[in-house]
N, C-alpha and C. Protein backbone atom coordinates (compact mmCIF):
# COMPACT_ATOMS: atom_id res chain seq x y z
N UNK A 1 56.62 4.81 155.87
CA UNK A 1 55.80 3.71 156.34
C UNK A 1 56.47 3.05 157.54
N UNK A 2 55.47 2.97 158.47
CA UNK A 2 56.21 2.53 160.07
C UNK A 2 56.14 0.78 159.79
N UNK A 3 57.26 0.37 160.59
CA UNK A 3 57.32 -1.52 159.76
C UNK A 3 56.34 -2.06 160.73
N UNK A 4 55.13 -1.56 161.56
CA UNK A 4 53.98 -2.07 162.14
C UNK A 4 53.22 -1.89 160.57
N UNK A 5 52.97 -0.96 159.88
CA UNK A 5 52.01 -1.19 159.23
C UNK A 5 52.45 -2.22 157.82
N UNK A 6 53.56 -1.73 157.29
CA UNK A 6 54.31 -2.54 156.59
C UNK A 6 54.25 -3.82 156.45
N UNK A 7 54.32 -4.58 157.91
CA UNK A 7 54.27 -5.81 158.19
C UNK A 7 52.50 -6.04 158.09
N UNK A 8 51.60 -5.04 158.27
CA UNK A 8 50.26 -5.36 158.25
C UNK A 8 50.04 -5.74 156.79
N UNK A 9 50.22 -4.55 155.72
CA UNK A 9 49.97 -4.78 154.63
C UNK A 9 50.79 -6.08 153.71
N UNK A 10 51.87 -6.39 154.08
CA UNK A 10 52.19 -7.35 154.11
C UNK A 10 51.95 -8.36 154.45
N UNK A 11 51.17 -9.07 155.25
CA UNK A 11 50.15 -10.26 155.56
C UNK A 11 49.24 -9.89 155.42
N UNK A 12 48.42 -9.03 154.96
CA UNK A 12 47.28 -9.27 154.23
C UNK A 12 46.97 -9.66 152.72
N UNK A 13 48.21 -8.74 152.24
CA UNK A 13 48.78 -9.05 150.66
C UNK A 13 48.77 -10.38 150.04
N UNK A 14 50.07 -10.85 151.13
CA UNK A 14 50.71 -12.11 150.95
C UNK A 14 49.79 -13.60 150.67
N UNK A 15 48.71 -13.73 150.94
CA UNK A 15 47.79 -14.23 150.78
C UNK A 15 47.62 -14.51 149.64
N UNK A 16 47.31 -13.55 148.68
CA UNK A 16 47.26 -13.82 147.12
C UNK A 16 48.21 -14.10 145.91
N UNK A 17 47.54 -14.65 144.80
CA UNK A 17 48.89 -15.02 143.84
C UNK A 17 49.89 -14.56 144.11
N UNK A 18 51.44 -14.86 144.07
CA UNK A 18 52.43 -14.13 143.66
C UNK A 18 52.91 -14.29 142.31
N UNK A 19 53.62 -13.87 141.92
CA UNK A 19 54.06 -13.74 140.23
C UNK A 19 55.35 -12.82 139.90
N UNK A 20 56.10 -13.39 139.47
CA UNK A 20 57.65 -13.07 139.23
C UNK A 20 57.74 -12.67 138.01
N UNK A 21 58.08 -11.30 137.64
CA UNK A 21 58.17 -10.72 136.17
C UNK A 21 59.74 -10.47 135.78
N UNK A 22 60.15 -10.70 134.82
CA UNK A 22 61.29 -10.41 134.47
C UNK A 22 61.55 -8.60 134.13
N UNK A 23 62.66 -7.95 133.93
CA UNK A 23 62.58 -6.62 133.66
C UNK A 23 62.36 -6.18 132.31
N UNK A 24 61.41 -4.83 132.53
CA UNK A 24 60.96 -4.94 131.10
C UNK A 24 59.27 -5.18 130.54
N UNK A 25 58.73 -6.12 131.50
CA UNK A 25 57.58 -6.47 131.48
C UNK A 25 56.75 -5.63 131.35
N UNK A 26 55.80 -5.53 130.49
CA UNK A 26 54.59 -4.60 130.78
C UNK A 26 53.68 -5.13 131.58
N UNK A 27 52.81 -4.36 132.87
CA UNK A 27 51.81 -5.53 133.04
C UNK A 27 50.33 -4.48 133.02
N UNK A 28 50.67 -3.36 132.45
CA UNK A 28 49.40 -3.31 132.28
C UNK A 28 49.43 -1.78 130.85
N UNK A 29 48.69 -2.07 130.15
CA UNK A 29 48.83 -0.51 128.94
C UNK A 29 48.33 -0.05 129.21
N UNK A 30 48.17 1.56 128.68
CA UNK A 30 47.15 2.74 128.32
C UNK A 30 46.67 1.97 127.45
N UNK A 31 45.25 2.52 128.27
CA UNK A 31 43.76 1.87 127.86
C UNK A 31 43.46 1.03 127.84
N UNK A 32 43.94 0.54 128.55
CA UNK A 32 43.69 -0.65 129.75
C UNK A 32 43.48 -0.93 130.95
N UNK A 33 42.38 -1.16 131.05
CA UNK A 33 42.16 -1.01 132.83
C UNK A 33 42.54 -2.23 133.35
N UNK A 34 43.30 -2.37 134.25
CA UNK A 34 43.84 -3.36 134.88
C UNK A 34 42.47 -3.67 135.83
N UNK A 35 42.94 -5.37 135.98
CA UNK A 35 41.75 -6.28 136.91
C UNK A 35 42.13 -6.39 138.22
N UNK A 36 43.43 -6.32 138.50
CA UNK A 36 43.66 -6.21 139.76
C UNK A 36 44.57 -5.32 140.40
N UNK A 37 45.13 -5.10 141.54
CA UNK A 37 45.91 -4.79 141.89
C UNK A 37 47.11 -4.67 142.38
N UNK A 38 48.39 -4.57 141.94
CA UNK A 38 49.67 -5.24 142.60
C UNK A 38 50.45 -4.81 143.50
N UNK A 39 50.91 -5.81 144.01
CA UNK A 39 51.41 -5.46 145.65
C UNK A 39 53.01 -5.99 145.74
N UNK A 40 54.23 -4.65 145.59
CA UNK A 40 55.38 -5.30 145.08
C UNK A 40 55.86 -5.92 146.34
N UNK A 41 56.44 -6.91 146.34
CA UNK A 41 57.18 -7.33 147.35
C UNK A 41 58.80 -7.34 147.02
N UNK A 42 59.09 -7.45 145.88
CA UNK A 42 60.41 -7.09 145.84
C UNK A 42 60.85 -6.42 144.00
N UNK A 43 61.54 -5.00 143.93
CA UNK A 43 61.48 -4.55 142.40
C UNK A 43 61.04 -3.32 142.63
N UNK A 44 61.07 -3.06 141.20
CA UNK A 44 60.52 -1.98 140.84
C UNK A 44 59.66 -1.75 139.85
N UNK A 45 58.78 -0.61 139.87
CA UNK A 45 57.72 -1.18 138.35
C UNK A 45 57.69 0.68 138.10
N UNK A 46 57.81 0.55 136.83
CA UNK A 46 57.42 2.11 136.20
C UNK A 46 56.24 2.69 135.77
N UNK A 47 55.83 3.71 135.79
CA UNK A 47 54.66 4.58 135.59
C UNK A 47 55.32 5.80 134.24
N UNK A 48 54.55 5.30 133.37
CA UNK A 48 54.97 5.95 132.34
C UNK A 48 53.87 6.38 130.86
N UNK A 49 54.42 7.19 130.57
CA UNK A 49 53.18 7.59 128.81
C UNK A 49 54.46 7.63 128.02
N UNK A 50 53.37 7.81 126.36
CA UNK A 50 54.73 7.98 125.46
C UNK A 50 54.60 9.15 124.80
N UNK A 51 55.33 9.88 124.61
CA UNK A 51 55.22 11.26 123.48
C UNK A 51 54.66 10.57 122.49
N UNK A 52 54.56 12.07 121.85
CA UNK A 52 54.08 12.05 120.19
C UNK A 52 55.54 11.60 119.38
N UNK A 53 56.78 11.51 120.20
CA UNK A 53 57.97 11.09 119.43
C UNK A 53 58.02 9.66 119.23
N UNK A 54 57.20 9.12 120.36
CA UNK A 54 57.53 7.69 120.64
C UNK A 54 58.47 7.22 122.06
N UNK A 55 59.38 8.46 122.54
CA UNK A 55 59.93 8.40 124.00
C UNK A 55 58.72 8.11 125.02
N UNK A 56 59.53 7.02 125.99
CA UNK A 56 58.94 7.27 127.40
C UNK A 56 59.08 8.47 128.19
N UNK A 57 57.85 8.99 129.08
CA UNK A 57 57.96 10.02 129.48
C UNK A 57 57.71 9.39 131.07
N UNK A 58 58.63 9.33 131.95
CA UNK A 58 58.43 8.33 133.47
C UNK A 58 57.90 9.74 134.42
N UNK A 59 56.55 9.09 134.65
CA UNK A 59 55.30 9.62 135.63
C UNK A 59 55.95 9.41 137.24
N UNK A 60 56.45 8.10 137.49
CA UNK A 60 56.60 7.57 138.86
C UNK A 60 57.31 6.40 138.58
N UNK A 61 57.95 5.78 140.04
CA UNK A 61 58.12 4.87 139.86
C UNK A 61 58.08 4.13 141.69
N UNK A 62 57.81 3.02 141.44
CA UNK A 62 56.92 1.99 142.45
C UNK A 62 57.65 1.12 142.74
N UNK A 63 58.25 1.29 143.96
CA UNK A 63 59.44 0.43 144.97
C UNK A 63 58.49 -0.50 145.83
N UNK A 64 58.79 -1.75 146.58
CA UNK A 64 58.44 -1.92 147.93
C UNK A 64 58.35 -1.37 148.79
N UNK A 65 57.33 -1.34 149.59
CA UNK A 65 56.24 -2.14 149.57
C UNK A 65 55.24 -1.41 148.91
N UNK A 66 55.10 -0.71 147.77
CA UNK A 66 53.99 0.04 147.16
C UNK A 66 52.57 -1.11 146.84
N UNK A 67 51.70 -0.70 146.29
CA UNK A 67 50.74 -1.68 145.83
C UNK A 67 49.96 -0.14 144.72
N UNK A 68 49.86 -0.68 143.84
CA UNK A 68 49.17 0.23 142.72
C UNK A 68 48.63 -0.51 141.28
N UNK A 69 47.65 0.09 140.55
CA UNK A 69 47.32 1.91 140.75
C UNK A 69 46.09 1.85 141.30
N UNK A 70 46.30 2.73 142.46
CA UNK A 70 45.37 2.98 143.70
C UNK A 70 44.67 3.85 142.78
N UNK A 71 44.51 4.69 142.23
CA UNK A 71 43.92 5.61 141.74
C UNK A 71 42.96 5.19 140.92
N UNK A 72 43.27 4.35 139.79
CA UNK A 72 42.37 3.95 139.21
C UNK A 72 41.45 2.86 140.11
N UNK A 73 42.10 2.44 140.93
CA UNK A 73 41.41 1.76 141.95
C UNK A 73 39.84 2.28 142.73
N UNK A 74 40.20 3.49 142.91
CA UNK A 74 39.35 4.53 143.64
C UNK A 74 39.04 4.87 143.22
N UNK A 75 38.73 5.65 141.67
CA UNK A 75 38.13 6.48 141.07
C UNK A 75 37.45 5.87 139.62
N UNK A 76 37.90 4.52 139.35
CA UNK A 76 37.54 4.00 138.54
C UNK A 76 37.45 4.97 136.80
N UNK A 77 38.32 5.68 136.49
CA UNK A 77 38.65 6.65 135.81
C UNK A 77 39.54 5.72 134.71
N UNK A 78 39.67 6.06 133.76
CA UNK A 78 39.94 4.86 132.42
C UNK A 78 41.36 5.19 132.68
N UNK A 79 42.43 4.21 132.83
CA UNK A 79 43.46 4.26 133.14
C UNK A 79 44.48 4.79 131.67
N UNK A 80 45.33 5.57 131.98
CA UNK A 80 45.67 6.13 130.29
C UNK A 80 47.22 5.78 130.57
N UNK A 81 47.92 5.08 131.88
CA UNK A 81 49.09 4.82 131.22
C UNK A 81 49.46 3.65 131.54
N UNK A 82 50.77 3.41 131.15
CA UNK A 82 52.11 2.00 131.13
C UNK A 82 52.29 1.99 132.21
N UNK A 83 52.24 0.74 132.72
CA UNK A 83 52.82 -0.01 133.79
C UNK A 83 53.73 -1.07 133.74
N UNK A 84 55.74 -0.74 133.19
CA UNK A 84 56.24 -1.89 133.23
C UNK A 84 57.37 -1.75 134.41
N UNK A 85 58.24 -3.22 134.77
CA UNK A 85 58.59 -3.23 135.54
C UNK A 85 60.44 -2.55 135.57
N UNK A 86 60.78 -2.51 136.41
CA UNK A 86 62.16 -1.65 135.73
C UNK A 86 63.31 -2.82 135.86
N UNK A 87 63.11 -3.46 137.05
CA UNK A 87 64.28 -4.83 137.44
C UNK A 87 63.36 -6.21 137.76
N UNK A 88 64.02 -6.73 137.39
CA UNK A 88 63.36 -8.54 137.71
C UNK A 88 62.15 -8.13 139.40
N UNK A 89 60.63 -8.74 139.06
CA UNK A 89 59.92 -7.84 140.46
C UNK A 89 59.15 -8.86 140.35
N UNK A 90 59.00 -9.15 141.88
CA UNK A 90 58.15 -9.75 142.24
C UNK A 90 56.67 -9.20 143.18
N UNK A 91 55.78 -9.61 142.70
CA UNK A 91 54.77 -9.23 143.19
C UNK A 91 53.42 -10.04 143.43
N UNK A 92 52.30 -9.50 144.27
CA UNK A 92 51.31 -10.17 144.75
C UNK A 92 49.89 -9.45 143.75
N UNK A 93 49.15 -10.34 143.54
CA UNK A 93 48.24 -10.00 142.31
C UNK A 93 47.11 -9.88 143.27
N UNK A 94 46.23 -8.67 143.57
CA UNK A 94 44.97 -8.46 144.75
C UNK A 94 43.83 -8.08 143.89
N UNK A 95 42.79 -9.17 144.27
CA UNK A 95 41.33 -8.34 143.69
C UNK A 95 41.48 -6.79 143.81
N UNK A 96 41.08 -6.34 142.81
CA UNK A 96 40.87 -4.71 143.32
C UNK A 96 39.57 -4.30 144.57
N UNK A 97 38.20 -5.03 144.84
CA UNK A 97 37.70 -5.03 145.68
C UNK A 97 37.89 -5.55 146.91
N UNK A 98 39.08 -6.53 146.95
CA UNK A 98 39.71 -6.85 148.22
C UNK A 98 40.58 -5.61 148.73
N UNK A 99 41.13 -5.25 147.37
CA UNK A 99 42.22 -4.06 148.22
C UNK A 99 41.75 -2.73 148.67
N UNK A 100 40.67 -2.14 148.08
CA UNK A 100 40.10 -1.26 148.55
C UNK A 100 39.46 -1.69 149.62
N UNK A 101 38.94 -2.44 150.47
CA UNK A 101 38.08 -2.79 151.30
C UNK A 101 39.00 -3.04 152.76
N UNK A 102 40.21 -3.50 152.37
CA UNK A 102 41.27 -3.72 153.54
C UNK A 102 41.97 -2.19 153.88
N UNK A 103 42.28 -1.56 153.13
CA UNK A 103 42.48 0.02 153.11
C UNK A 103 41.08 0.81 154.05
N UNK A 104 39.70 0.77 153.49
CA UNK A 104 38.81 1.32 154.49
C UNK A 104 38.65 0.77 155.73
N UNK A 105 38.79 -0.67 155.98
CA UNK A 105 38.74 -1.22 157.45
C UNK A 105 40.03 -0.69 157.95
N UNK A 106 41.14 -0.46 157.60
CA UNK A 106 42.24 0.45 158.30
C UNK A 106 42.79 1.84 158.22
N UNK A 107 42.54 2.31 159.43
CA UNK A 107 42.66 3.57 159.08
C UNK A 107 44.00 3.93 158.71
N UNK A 108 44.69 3.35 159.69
CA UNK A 108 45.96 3.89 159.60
C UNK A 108 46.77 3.21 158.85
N UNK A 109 46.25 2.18 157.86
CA UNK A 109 47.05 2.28 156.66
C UNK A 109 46.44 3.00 155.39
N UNK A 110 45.49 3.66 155.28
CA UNK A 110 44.71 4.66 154.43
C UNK A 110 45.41 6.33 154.40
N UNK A 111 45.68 6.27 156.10
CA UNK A 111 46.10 7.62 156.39
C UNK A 111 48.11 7.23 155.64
N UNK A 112 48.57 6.07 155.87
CA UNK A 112 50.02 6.22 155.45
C UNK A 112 49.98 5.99 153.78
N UNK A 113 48.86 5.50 153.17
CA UNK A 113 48.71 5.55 151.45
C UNK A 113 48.33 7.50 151.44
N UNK A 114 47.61 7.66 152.31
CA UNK A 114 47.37 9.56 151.74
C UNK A 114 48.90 10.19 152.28
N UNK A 115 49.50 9.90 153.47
CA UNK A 115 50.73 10.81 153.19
C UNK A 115 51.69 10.50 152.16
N UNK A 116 51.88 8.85 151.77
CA UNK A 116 52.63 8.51 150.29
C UNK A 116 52.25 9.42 148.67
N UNK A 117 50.81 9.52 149.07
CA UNK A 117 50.54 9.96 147.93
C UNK A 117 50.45 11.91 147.87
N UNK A 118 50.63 12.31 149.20
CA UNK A 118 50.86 13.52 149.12
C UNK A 118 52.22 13.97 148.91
N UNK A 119 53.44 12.84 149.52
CA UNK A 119 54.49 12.74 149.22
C UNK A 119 54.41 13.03 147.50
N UNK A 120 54.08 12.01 147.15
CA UNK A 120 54.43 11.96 145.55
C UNK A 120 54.27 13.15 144.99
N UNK A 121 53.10 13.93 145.65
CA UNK A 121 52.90 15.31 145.07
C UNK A 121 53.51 16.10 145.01
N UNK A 122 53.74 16.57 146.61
CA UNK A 122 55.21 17.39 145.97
C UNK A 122 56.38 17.55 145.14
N UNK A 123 56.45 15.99 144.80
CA UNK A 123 57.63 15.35 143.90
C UNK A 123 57.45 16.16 142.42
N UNK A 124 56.20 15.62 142.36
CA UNK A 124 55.60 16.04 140.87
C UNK A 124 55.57 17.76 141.02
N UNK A 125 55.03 18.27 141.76
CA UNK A 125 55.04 19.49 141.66
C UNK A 125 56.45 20.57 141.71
N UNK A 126 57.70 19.80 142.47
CA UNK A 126 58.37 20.70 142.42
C UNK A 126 59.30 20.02 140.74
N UNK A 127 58.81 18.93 140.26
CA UNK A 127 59.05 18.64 138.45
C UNK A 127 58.80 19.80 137.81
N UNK A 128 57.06 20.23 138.49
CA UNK A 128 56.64 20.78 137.31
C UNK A 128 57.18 21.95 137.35
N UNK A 129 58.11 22.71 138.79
CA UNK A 129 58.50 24.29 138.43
C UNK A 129 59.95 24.11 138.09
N UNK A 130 60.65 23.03 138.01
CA UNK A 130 61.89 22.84 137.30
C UNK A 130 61.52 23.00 135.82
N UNK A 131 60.70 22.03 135.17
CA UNK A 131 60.02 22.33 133.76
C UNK A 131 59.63 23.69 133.15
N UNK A 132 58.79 24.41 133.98
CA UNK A 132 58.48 25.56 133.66
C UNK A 132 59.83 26.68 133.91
N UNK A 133 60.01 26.57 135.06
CA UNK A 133 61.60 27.80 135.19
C UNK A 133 62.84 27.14 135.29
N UNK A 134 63.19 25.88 135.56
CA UNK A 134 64.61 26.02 135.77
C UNK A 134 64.95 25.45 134.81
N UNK A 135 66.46 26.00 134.68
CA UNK A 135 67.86 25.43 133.40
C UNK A 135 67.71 24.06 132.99
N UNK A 136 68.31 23.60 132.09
CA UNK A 136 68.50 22.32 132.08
C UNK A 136 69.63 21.76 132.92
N UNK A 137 70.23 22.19 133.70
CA UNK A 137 71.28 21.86 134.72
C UNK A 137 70.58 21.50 135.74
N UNK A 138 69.36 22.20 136.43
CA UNK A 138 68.98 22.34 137.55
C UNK A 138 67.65 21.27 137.10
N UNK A 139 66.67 20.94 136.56
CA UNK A 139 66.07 19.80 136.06
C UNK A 139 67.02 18.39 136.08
N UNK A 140 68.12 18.18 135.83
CA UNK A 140 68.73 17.12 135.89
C UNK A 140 69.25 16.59 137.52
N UNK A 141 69.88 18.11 138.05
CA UNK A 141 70.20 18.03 139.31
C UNK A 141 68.85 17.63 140.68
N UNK A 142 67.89 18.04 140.18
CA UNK A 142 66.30 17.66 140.71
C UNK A 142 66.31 16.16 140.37
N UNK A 143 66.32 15.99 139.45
CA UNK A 143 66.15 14.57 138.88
C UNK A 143 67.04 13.06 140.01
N UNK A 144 68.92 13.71 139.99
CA UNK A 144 69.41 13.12 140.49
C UNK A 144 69.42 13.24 142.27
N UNK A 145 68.61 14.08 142.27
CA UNK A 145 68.32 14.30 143.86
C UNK A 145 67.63 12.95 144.59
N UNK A 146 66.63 13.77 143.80
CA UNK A 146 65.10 12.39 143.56
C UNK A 146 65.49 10.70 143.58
N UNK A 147 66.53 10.36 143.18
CA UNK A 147 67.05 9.54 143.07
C UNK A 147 67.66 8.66 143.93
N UNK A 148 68.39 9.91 144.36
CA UNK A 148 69.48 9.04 145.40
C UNK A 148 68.54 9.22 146.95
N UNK A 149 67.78 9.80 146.88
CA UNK A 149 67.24 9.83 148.15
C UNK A 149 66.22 8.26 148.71
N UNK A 150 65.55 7.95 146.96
CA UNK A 150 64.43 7.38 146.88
C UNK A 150 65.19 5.78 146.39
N UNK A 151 66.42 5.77 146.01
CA UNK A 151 66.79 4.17 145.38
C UNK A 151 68.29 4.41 145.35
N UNK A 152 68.99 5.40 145.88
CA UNK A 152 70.60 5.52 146.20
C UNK A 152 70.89 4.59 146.71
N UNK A 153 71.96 4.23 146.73
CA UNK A 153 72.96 2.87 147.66
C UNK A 153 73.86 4.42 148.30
N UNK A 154 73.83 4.15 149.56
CA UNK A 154 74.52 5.37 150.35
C UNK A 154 75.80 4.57 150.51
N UNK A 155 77.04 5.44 150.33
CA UNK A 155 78.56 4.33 150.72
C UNK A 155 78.99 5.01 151.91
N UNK A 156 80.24 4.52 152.31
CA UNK A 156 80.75 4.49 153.08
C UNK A 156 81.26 5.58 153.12
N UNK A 157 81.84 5.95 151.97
CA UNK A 157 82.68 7.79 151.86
C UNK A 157 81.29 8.50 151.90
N UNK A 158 80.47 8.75 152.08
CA UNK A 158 79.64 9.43 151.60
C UNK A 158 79.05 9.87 150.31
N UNK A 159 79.13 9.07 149.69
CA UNK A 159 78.55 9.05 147.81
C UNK A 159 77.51 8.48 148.15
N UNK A 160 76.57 8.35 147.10
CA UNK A 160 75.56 7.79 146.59
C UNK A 160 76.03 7.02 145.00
N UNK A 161 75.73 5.93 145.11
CA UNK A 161 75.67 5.13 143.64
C UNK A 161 74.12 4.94 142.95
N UNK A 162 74.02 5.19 142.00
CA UNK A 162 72.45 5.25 141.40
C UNK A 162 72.24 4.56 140.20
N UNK A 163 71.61 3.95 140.21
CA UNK A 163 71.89 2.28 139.20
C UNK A 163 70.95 2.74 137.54
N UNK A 164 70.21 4.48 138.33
CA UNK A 164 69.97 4.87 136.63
C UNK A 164 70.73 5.22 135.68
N UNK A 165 69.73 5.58 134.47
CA UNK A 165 70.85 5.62 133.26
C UNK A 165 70.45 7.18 132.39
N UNK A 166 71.47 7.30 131.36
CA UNK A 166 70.92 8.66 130.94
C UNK A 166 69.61 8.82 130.31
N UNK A 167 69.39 7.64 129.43
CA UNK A 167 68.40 7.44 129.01
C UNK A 167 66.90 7.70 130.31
N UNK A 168 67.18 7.20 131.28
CA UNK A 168 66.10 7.43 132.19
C UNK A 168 66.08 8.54 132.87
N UNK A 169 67.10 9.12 132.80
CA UNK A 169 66.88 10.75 133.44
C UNK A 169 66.27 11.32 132.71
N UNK A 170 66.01 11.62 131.06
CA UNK A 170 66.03 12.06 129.76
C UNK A 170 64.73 11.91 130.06
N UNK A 171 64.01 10.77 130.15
CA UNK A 171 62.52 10.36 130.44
C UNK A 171 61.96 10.99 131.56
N UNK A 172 62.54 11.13 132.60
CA UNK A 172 62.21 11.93 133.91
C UNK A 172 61.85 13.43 134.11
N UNK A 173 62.96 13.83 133.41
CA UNK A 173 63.15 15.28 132.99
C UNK A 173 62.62 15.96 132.09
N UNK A 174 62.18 15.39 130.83
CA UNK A 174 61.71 16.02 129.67
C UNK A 174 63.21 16.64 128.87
N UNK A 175 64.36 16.05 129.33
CA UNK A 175 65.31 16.71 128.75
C UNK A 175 65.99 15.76 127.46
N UNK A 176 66.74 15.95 126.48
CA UNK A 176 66.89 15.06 125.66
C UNK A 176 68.36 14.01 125.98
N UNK A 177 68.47 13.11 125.14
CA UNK A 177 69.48 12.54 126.00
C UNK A 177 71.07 13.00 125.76
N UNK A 178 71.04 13.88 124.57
CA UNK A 178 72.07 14.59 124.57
C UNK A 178 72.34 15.58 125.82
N UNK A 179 71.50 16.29 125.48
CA UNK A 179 71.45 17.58 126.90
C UNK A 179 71.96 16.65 128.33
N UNK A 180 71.11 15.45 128.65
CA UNK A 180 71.69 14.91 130.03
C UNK A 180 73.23 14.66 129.56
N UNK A 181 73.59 14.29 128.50
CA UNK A 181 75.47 13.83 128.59
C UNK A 181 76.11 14.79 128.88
N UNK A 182 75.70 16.06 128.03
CA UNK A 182 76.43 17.20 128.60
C UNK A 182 76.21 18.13 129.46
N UNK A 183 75.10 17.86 130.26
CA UNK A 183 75.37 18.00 131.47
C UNK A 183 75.66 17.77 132.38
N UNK A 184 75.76 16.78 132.53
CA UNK A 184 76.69 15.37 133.55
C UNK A 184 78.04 15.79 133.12
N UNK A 185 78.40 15.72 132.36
CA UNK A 185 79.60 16.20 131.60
C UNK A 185 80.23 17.31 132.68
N UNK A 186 79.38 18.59 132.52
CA UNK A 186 79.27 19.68 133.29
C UNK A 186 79.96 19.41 135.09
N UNK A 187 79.23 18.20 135.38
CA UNK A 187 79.10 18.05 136.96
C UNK A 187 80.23 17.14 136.77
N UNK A 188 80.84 16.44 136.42
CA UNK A 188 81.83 15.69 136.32
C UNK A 188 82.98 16.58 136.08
N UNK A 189 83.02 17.44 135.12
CA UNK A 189 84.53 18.34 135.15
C UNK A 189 84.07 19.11 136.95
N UNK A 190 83.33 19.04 137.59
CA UNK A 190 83.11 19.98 138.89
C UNK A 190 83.70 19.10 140.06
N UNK A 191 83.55 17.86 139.72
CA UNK A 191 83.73 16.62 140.60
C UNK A 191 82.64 16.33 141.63
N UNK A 192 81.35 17.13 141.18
CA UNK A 192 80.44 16.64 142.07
C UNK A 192 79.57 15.18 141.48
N UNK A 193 80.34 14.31 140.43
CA UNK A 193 78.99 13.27 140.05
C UNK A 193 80.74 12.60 139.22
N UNK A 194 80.33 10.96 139.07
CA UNK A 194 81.39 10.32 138.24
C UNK A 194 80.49 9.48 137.92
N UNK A 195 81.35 8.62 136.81
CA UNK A 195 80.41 7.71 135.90
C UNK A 195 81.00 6.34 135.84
N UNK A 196 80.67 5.08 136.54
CA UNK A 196 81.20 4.23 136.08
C UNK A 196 80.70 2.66 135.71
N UNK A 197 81.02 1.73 135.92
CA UNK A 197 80.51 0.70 135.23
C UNK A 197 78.87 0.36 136.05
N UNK A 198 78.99 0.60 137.19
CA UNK A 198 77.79 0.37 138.24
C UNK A 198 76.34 1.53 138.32
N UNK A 199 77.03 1.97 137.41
CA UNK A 199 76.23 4.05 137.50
C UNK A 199 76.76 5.02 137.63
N UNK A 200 76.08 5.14 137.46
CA UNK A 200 76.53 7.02 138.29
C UNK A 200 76.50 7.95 139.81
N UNK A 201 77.67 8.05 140.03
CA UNK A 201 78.17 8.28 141.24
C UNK A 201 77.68 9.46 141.74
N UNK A 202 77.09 9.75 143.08
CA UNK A 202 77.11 11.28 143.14
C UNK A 202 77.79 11.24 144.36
N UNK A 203 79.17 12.18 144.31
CA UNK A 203 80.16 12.04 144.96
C UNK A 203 79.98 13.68 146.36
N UNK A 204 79.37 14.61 145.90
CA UNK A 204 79.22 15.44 147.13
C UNK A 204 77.50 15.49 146.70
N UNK A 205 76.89 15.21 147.73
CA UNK A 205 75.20 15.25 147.63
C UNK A 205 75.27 16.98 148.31
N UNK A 206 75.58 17.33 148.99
CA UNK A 206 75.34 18.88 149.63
C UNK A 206 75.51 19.92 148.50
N UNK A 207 76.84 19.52 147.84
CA UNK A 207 77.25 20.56 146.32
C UNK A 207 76.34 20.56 145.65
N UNK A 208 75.68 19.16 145.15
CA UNK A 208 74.62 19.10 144.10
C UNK A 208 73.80 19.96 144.64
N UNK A 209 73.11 19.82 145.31
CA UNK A 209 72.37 20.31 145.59
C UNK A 209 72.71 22.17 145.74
N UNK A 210 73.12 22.38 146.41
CA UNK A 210 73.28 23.96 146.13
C UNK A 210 73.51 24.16 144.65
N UNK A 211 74.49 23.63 143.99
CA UNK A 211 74.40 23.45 141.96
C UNK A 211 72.98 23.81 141.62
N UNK A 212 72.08 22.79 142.37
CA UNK A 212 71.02 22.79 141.52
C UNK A 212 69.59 23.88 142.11
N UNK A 213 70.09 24.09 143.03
CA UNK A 213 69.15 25.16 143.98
C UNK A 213 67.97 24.34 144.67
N UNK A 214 67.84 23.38 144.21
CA UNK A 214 66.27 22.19 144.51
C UNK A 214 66.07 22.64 146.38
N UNK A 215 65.08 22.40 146.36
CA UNK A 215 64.26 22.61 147.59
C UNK A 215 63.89 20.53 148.15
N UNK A 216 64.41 19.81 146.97
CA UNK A 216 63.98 18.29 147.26
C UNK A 216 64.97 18.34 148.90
C-alpha cells in the first residue's frame, strides 16, 4: 500500500467511531454477521475457526491499516468465522454501506484491496501445499517465514525477533504443539532460530529458508 492511498483510506475512515479493544477480544463470532466494518488503526486482530478438538485453527491475521471482513462485506455470504484481536487494537467502526461505497468511488484503492487480497492468496495457497506435501519441519519453517516478513522486528545483526508463540504456530500450521517444540528444538541445535524471553529469534533468515525449501 503506497502512503498516498494509506493516508486516503485513512481520512476517510477516521471519521467514524473509534474503539479500543483490549487483547483477546472477540469482536465478531461464527455465525454472526457483523454490522459493520473495522478499520485497524493500530493492532492486530485474528481470523480464525475452531476444530472439532476445540483448537484455534488461524485463517489470517489483520495488521494496519487493514479494514475487514471485506468479503462478507461484498458477498454478503453468512460469515462462519472468529474475529478476535491478538494485542491491545485500536480501531474505527464503518457502516458496511459506507465502506463499500468509498472503495467503488476509488479505484485505486479497490485495485490496492484486490492486490492485498491476491497477496493473501498466495499465502494461503502455498499453506495449502506445505499441508498436503511438506514435512513437518518445512510447514513450521513456512510458517516462521510468513512471519517475520509480515510482523518481524528486523535487528541490527540481521535477525528477526517474532513476538509469536508455539501455541500460535501450532494454530497456523495444523501442526500440534508438541511437534512445533521439537522442531524448533531441531533449528535451535542448527543455530538457525533461538528462544528467548521476547520470542523467538530467527537468527539466519537465508538458512531458514533453504531448511525449509519455501518459495515465500
Amino acid at each position: 500500500m503506497t502512503s498516498h492511498i494509506a493516508n486516503k483510506i485513512e481520512q476517510h475512515f477516521s471519521q467514524f467511531p473509534k474503539r479500543t479493544y483490549p487483547a483477546g477480544q472477540i469482536l465478531v463470532f461464527a455465525d454472526e454477521n457483523p454490522e459493520h466494518i473495522f478499520y485497524i488503526v493500530k493492532g492486530r486482530v485474528r481470523k480464525y475457526d475452531v476444530s472439532y478438538r476445540g483448537e484455534e485453527v488461524i485463517l489470517n491475521i489483520f495488521r494496519a491499516p487493514s479494514y475487514f471482513p471485506m468479503s462478507w462485506a461484498i458477498n454478503r455470504l453468512p460469515n462462519e468465522y472468529f474475529y478476535k484481536t491478538e494485542t491491545s487494537t485500536v480501531l474505527h467502526v464503518v457502516p458496511t454501506d459506507e465502506a463499500l461505497q468509498f472503495v467503488k468511488d476509488n479505484p485505486d484503492v479497490m485495485l490496492d484491496l484486490l492486490s492485498r487480497i491476491y497477496k493473501g492468496m498466495d499465502g494461503l495457497l502455498g499453506r495449502v501445499v506445505g499441508l498436503m506435501s511438506g514435512s513437518a519441519q518445512s510447514r513450521l519453517v513456512y510458517e516462521l517465514i510468513v512471519d517475520c516478513r509480515r510482523f518481524g522486528q528486523l535487528n541490527t545483526d540481521g535477525s528477526y525477533t517474532l513476538s509469536t508463540t508455539e501455541v500460535d504456530l501450532a494454530a497456523r500450521s495444523g501442526l500440534s504443539r508438541e511437534t512445533i517444540s521439537r522442531e524448533i528444538h531441531k533449528l535451535k541445535t542448527d543455530g538457525l532460530v533461538s528462544v528467548s524471553s521476547t520470542g523467538i529469534v530467527i537468527n539466519d533468515f537465508t538458512g531458514l529458508k533453504k531448511r525449509g525449501g519455501t518459495k515465500v
